[in-house]
Protein backbone atom coordinates (compact mmCIF):
# COMPACT_ATOMS: atom_id res chain seq x y z
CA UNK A 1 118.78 113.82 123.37
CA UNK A 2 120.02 111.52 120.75
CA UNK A 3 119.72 112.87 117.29
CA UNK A 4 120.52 109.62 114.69
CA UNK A 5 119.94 109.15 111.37
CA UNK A 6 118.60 105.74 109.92
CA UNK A 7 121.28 103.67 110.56
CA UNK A 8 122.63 100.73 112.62
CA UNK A 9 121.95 102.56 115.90
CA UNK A 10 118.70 103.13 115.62
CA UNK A 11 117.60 100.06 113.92
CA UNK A 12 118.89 97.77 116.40
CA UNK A 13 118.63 99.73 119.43
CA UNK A 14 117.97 97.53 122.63
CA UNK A 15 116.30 98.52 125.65
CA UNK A 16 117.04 97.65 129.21
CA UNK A 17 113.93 96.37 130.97
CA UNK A 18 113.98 99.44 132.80
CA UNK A 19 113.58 101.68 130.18
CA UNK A 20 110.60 99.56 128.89
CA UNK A 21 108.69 99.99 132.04
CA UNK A 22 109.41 103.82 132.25
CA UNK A 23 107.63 104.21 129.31
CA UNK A 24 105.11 101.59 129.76
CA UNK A 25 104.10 102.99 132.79
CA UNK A 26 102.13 105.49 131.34
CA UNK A 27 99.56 102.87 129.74
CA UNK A 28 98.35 102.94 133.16
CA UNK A 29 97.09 106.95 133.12
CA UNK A 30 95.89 106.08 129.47
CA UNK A 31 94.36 103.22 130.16
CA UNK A 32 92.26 104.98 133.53
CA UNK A 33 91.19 107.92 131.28
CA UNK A 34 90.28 106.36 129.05
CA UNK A 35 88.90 103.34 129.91
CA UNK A 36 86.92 104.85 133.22
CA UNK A 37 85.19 107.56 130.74
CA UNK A 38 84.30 104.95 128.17
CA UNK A 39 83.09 102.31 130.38
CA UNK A 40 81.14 104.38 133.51
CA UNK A 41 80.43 107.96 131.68
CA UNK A 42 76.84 106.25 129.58
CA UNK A 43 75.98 104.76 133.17
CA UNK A 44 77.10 107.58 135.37
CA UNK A 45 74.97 110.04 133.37
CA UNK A 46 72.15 107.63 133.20
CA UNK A 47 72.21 106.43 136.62
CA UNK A 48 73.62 109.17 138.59
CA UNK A 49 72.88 112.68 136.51
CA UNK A 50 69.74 112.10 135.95
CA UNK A 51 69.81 112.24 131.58
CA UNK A 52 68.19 109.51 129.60
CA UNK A 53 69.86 107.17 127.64
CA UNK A 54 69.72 108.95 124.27
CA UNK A 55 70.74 112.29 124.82
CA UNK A 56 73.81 110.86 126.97
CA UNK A 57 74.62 109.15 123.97
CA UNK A 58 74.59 112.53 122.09
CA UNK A 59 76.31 114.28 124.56
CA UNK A 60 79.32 111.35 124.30
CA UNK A 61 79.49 111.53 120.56
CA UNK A 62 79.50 115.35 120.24
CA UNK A 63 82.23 115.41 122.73
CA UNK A 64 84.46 113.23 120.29
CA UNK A 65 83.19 114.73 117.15
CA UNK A 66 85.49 118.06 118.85
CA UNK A 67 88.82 115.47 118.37
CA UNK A 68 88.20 115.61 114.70
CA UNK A 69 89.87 119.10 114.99
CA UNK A 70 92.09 118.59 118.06
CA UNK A 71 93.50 115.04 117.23
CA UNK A 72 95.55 116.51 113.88
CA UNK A 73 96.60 119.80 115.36
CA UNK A 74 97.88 118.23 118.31
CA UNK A 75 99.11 115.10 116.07
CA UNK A 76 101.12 118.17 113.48
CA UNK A 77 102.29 120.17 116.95
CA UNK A 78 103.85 117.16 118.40
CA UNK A 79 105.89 116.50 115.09
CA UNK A 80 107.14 120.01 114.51
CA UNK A 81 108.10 120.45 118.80
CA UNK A 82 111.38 121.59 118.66
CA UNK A 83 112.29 121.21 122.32
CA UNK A 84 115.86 119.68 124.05
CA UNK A 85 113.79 117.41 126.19
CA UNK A 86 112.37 115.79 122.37
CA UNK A 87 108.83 116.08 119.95
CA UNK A 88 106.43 114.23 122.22
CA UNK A 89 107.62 113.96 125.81
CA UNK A 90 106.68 117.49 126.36
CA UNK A 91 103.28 117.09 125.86
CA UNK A 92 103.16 114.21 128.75
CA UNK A 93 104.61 116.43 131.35
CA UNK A 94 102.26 119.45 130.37
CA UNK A 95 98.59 117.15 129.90
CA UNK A 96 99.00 114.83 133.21
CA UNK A 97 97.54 117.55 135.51
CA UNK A 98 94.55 119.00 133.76
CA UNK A 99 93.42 115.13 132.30
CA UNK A 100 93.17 114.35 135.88
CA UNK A 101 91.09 117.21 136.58
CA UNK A 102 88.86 116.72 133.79
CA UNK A 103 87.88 113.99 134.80
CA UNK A 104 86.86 114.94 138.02
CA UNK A 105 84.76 117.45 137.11
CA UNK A 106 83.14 115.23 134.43
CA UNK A 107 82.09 112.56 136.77
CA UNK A 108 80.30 115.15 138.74
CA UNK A 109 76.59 115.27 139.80
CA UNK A 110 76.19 119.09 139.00
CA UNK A 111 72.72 120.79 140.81
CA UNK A 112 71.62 122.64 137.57
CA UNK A 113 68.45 121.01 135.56
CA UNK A 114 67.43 121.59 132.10
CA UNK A 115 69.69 122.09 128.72
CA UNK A 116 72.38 123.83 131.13
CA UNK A 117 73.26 120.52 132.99
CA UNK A 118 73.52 119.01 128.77
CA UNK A 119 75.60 121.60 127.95
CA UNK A 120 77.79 121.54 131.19
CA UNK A 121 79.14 117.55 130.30
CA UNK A 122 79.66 118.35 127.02
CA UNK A 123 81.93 121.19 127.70
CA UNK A 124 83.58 119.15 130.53
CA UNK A 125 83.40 116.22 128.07
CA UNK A 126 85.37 117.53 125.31
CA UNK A 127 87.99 119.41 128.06
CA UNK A 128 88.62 115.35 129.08
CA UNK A 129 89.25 114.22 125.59
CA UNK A 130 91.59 117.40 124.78
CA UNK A 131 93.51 117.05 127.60
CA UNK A 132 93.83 113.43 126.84
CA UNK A 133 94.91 113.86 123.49
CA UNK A 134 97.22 115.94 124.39
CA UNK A 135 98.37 113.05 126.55
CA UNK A 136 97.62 110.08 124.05
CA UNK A 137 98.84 111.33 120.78
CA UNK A 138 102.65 112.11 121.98
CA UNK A 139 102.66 108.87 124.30
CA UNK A 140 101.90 105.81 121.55
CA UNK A 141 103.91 108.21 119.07
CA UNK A 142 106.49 107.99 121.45
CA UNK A 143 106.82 104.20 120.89
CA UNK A 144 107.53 104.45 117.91
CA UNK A 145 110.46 106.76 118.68
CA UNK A 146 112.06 105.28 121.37
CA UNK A 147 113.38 102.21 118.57
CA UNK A 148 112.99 101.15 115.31
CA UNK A 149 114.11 97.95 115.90
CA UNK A 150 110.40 95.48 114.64
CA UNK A 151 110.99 93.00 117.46
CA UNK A 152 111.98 95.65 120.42
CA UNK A 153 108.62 97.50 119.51
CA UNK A 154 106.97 94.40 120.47
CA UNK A 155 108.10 93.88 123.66
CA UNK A 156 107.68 97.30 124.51
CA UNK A 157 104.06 96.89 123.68
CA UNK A 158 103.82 93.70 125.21
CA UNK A 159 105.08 95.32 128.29
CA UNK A 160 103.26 98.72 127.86
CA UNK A 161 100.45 96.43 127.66
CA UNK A 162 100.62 94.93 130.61
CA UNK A 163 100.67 98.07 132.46
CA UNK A 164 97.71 99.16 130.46
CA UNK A 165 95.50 95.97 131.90
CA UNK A 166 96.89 97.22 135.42
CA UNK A 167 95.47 101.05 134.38
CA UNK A 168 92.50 99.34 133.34
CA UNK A 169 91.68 97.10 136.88
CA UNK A 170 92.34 100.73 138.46
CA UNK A 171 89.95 101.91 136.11
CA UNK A 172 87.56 99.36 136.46
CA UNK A 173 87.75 97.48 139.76
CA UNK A 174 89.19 99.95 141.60
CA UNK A 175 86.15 102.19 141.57
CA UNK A 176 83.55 99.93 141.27
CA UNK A 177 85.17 98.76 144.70
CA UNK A 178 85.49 102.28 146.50
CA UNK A 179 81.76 102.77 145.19
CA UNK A 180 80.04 99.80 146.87
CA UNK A 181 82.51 100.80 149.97
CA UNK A 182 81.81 104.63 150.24
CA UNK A 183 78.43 103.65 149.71
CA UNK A 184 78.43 101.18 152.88
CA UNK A 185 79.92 104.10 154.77
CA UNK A 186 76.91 106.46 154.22
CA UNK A 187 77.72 108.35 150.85
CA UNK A 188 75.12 109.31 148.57
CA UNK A 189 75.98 107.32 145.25
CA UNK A 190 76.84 110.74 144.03
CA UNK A 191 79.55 111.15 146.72
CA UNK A 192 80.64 107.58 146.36
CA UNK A 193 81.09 108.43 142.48
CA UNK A 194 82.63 111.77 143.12
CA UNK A 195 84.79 110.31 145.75
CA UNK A 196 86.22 107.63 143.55
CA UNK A 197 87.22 109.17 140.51
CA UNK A 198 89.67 111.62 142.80
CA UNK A 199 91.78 108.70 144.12
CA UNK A 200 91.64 107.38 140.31
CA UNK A 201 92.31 110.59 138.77
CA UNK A 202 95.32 110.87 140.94
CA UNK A 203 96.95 107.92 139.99
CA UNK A 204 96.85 108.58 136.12
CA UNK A 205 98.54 111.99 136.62
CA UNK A 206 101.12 110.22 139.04
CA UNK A 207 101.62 107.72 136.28
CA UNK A 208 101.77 109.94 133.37
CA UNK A 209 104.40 111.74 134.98
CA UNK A 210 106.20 108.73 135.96
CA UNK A 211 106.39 107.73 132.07
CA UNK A 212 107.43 111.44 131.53
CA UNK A 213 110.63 110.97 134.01
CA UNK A 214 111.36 107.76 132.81
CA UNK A 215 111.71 107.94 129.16
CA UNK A 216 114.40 111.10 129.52
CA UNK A 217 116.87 110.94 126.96
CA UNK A 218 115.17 107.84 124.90
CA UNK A 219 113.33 109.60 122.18
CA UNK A 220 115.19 109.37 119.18
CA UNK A 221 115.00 112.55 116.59
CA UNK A 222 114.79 111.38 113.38
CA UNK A 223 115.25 114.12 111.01
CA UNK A 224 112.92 114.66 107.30
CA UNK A 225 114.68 114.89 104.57
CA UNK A 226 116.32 118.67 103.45
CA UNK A 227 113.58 118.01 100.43
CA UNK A 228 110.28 117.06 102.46
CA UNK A 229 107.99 120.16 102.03
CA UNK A 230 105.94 121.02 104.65
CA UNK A 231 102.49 121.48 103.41
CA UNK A 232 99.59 122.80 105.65
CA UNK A 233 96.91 120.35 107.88
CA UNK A 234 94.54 119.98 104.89
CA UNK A 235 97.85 118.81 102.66
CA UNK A 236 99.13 116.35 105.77
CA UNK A 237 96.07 115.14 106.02
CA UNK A 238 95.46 114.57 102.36
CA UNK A 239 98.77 112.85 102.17
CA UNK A 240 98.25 110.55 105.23
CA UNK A 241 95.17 109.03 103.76
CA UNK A 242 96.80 108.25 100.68
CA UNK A 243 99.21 105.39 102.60
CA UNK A 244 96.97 102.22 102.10
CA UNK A 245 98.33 99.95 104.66
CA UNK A 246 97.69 103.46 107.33
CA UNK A 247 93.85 103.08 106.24
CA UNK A 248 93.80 99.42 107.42
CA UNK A 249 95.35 100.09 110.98
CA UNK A 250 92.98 102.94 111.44
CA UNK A 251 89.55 101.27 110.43
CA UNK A 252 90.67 98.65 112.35
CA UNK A 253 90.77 100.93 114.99
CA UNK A 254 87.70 102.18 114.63
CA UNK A 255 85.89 98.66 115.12
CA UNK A 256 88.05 97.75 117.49
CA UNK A 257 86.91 100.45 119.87
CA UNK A 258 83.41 99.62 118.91
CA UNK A 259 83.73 96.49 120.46
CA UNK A 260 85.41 97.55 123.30
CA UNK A 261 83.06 100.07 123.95
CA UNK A 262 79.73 98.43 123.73
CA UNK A 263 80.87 95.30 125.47
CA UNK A 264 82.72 97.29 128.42
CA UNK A 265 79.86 99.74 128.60
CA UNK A 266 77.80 96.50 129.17
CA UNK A 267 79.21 94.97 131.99
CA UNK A 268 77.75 97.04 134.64
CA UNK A 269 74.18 96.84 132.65
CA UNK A 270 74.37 93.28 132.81
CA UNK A 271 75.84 92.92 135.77
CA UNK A 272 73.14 95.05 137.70
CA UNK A 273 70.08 94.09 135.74
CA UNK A 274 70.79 90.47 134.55
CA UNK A 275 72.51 89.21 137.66
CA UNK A 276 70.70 91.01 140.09
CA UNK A 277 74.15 92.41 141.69
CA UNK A 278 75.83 95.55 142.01
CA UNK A 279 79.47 97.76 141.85
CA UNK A 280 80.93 95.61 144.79
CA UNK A 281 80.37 92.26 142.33
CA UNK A 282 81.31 93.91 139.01
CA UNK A 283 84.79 94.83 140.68
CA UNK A 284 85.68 91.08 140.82
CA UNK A 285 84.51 90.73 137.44
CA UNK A 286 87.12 93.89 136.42
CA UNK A 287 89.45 91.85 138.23
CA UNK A 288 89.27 88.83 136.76
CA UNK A 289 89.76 90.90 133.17
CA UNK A 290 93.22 92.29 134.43
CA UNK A 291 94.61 89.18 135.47
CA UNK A 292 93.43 87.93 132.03
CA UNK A 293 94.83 90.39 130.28
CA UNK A 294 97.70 90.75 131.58
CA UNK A 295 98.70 86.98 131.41
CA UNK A 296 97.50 87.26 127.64
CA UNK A 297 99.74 90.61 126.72
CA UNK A 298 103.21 89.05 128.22
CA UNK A 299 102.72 85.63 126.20
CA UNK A 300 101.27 87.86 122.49
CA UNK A 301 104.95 89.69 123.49
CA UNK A 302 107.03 86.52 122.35
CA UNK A 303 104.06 85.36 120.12
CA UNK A 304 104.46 88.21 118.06
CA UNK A 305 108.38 87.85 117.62
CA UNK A 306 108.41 84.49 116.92
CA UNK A 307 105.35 84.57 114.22
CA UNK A 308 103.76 87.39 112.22
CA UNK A 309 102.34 90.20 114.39
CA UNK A 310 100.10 90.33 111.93
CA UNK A 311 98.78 87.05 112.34
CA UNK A 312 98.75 86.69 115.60
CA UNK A 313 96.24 89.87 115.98
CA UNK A 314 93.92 88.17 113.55
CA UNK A 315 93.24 85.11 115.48
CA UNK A 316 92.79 87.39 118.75
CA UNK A 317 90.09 89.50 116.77
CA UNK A 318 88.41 86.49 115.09
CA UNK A 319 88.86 84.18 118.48
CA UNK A 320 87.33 86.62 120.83
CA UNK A 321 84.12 87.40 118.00
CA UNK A 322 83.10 84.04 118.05
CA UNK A 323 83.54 83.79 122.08
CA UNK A 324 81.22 86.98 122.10
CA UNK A 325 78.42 85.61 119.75
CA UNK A 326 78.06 82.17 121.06
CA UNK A 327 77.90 83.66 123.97
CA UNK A 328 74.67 84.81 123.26
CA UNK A 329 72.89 81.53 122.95
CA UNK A 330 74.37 80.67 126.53
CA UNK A 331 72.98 81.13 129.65
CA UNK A 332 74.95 83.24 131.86
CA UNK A 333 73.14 83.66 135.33
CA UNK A 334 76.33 83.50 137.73
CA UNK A 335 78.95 85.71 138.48
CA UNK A 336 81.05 83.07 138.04
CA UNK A 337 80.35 82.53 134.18
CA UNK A 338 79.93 85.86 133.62
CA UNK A 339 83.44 86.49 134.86
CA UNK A 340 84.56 83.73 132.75
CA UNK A 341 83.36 84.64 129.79
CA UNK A 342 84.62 88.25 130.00
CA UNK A 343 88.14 86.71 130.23
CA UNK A 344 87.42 84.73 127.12
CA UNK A 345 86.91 87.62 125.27
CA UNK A 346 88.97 89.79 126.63
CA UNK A 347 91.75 88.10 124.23
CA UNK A 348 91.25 90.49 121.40
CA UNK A 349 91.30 93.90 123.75
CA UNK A 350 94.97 92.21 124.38
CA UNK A 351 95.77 91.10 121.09
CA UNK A 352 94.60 94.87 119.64
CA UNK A 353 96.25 96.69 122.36
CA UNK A 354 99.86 94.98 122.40
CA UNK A 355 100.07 94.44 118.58
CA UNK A 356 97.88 97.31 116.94
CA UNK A 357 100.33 100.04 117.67
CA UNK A 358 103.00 97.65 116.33
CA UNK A 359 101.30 98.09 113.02
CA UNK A 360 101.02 101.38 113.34
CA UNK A 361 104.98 101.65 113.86
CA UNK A 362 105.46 100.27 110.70
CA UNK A 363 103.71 102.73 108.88
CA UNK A 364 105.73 105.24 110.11
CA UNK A 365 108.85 104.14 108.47
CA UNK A 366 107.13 103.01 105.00
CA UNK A 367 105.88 106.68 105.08
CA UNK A 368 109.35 107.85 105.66
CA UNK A 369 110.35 106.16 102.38
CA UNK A 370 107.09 106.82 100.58
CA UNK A 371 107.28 110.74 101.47
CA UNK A 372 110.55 111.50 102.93
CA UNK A 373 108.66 112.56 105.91
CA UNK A 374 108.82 111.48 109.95
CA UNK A 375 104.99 111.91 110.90
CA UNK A 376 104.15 109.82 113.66
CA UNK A 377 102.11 112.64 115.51
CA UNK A 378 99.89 112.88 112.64
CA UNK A 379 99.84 109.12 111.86
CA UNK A 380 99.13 108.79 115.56
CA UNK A 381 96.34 111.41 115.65
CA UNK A 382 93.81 109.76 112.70
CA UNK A 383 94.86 106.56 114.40
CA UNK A 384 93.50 107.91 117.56
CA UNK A 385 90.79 109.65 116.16
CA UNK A 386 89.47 106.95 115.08
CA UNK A 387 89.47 105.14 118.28
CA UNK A 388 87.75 107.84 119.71
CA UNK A 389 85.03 108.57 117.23
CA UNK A 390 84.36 104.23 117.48
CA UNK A 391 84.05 104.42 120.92
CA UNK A 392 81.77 107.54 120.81
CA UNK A 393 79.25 105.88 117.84
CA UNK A 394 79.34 103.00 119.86
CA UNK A 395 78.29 105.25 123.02
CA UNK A 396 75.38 106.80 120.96
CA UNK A 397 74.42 102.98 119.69
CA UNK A 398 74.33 101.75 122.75
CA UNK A 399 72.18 104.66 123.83
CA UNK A 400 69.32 104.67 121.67
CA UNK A 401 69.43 100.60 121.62
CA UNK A 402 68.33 100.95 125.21
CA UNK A 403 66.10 103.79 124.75
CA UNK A 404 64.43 101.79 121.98
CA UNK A 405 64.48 98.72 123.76
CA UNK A 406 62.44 100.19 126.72
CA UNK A 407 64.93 100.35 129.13
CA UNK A 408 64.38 103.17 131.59
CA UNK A 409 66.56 103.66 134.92
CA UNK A 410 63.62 104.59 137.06
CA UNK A 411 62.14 100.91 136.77
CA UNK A 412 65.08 99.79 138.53
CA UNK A 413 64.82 96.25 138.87
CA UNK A 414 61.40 95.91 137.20
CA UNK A 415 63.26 96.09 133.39
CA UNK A 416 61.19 94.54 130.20
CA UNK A 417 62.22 91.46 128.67
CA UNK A 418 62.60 93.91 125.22
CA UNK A 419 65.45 95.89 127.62
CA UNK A 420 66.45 92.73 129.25
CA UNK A 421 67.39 90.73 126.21
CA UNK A 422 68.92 94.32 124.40
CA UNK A 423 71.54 94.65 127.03
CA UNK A 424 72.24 90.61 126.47
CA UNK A 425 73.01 91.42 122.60
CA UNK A 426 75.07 94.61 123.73
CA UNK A 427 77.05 92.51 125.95
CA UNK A 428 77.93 89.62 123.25
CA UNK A 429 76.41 89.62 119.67
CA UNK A 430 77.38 93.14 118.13
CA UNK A 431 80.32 93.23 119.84
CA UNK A 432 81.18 90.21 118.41
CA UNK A 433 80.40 90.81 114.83
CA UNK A 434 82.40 93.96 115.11
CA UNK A 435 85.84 92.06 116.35
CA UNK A 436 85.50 89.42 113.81
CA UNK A 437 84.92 92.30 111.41
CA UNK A 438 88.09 94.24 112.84
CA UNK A 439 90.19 91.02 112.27
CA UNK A 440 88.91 90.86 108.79
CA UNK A 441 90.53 94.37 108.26
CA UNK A 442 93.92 93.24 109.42
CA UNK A 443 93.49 90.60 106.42
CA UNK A 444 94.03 93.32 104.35
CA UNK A 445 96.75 94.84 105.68
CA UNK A 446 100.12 94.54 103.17
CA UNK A 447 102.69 95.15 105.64
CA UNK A 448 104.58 91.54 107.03
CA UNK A 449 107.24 91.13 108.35
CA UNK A 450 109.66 90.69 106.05
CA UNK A 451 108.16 93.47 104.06
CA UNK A 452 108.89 95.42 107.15
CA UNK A 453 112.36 94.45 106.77
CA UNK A 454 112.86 95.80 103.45
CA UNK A 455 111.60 99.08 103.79
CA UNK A 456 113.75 99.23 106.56
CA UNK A 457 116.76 98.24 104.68
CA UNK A 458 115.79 100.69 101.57
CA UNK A 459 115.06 103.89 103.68
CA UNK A 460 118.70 102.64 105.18
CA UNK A 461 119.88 103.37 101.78
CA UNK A 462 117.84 106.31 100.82
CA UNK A 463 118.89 108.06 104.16
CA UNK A 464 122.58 107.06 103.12
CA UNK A 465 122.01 108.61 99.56
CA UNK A 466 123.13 105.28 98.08
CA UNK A 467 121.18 103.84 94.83
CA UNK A 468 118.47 102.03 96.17
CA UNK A 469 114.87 100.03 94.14
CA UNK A 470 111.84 98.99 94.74
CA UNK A 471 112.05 95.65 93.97
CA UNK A 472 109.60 93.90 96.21
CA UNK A 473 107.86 96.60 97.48
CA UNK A 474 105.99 97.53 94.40
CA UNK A 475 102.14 96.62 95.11
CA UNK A 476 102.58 98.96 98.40
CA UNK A 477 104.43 102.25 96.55
């Protein structure tokens, strides 16, 4: 396990291709885990368990509220590892199993009525999101670990994010698919839905611990300083939130996964209510987002070398906002336009997830020179968190928005045009305003490029005990 201080080394340090698709490999587990719970869990419990809109809103958002505790204890555990095998690959080889089970016995159709069946998916809801933090936290840490080296981190996100589209087809697509065809074959939709998050659940495990054999020996351990001081959770945490530039990333975040949320959550809703089709024609629509995405990640790869990152995720935020709300004034009655308009938008999910946890990265080493400290579990877990407790609000909005708009699953087909026209604006206008907002955010952010640079060439120094100043980094320390 290499073991290098700041230096030449690990500054420059190249990858081989193969190296950046071991590790990129397990955006595909993140991306199913995620992305299937976030985008089918409001519908499944709606549709399939029986719960109305509202309190399967609750149920999502008190499941996430639970990460506020596990994301930083699992974010400080991962830093402190001590372990030959490095900080955060341990925790991918020890979460792939039980994240797969979660989320098998969260998707579910449980035979018990009453509070009991609330309780039982929030219990099995907040099992899924531990064992995924577990997962998540180490992995995008990981990134961060693997090189320090601006433009490298790109690429591996660039790649990472194209594996992540392919996690989220298999996510998406893929079940929507074996749905419609289990159906076909006699399954209750119960069975169909139980049946289909096995073979899904099974490949993010497979995945994860493809990721976990494939990174061996890449994780760099970057020692604190002999002076750092330790401090408790309340202390990290404290000290975290002081690092402007970290509160950027992570509000950004939070919006971010917002939109996601309430525009992914939409699909099926639209799909099924405003195009009169069902799981077997939303699959092609899933698929049409992969290729999309996927195209988009590899090109924001070079994109982001050759201009600022920074930049670059701006105009994917801002671009794919105004997509979202002109795309409310449009009429969308195909499949066809539909499907094009998702891969429209679908340019800032690409742009945030191949160039947000570049940002993040950077953070890392301007709180290495800041604090003397190397924290990128506990960077990662806020960072997370974040994600997480946007997607859940967004979950509970979404939720009473229907319930207030009159939607009610038992009138099938038969919707009101109040429920009609509030899945429309869930599918494009407040998703919209929300990326625009996110890019907004990013504005703010003080860390270019070539500021980048020079923190990178001062900690060089500081880690070197040579006289070092902070000439051009003042506004940020």
């Amino acid at each position: 396990m290499p073991d290098l201080s700041i230096g030449d080394k690990a500054l420059n340090r190249k990858l081989t291709v193969r190296e950046k698709i071991g590790y990129g490999s397990g955006s595909v587990g993140d991306a199913i885990a995620y992305d299937f719970v976030v985008g089918f869990l409001l519908f499944f419990l709606t549709e399939i368990a029986g719960i109305n809109p509202a309190l399967a809103g609750t149920i999502i958002l008190v499941a996430v509220l639970w990460d506020a505790i596990t994301d930083p204890l699992i974010g400080l555990w991962s830093d402190r590892t001590k372990c030959k095998y490095g900080r955060k690959r341990p925790f991918l080889l020890g979460s792939a199993i039980p994240l797969g089970l979660a989320m098998v016995f969260l998707f579910s159709d449980v035979q018990i009525e009453g509070i009991a069946k609330g309780v039982y998916y929030i219990i099995l809801a907040m099992i899924f999101w531990t064992a995924y933090t577990a997962f998540n936290i180490p992995y995008f840490a990981l990134g961060g670990c693997i090189t320090l080296n601006a433009e490298e981190r790109t690429k591996i996100r660039s790649i990472a994010q194209s594996f992540n589209f392919i996690g989220v087809f298999c996510a998406s697509a893929v079940p929507t698919f074996l749905i419609s065809r289990f159906k076909a074959s006699g399954s209750t939709d119960a069975q169909a839905w139980q049946y289909a998050v096995i073979v899904i659940a099974a490949i993010a495990a497979i995945t994860i611990l493809i990721s976990w054999r494939g990174t061996r020996g890449q994780e760099l351990i970057i020692e604190d300083e002999e002076t750092a001081i330790k401090g408790n959770l309340f202390k990290e945490i404290w000290e975290i939130m002081q690092i402007k530039p970290y509160r950027n990333v992570i509000l950004a975040n939070l919006l971010f996964y917002m939109t996601y949320t309430i525009s992914t959550s939409s699909i099926l809703f639209y799909v099924q209510y405003h195009l009169g089709k069902g799981e077997g024609e939303a699959s092609i629509i899933y698929t049409g987002i992969t290729i999309a995405g996927i195209v988009v990640a590899l090109s924001l790869g070079p994109l982001g070398v050759k201009f600022d990152k920074r930049m670059v995720y701006i105009a994917c935020c801002i671009i794919a906002g105004v997509i979202m709300i002109g795309a409310k004034f449009v009429v969308m009655g195909t499949l066809a336009a539909t499907l094009i308009y998702c891969m429209l938008f679908n340019i800032g999910s690409a742009g945030h997830w191949t160039l947000s946890y570049t940002l993040l990265y950077d953070v890392f080493e301007f709180d290495d020179l800041k604090n003397g400290r190397r924290r990128e579990g506990m960077l990662m877990s806020y960072f997370s968190f974040c994600g997480k407790i946007g997607g859940a609000l967004a979950g509970q909005i979404s939720g009473l928005l229907l319930y207030w708009g009159g939607y009610n699953a038992t009138f099938g087909m038969n919707q009101t045009p109040e429920a009609m026209n509030t899945i429309k604006t869930l599918f494009t206008v407040f998703p919209g305003i929300l990326s625009i907002l996110c890019g907004v955010v990013i504005i703010l952010y003080p860390i270019t490029r070539e500021k980048h640079a020079l923190i990178l060439e001062k900690l060089e120094l500081k880690k070197a005990g040579k006289p070092y100043t902070i000439e051009g980094l003042e506004k940020l320390l």
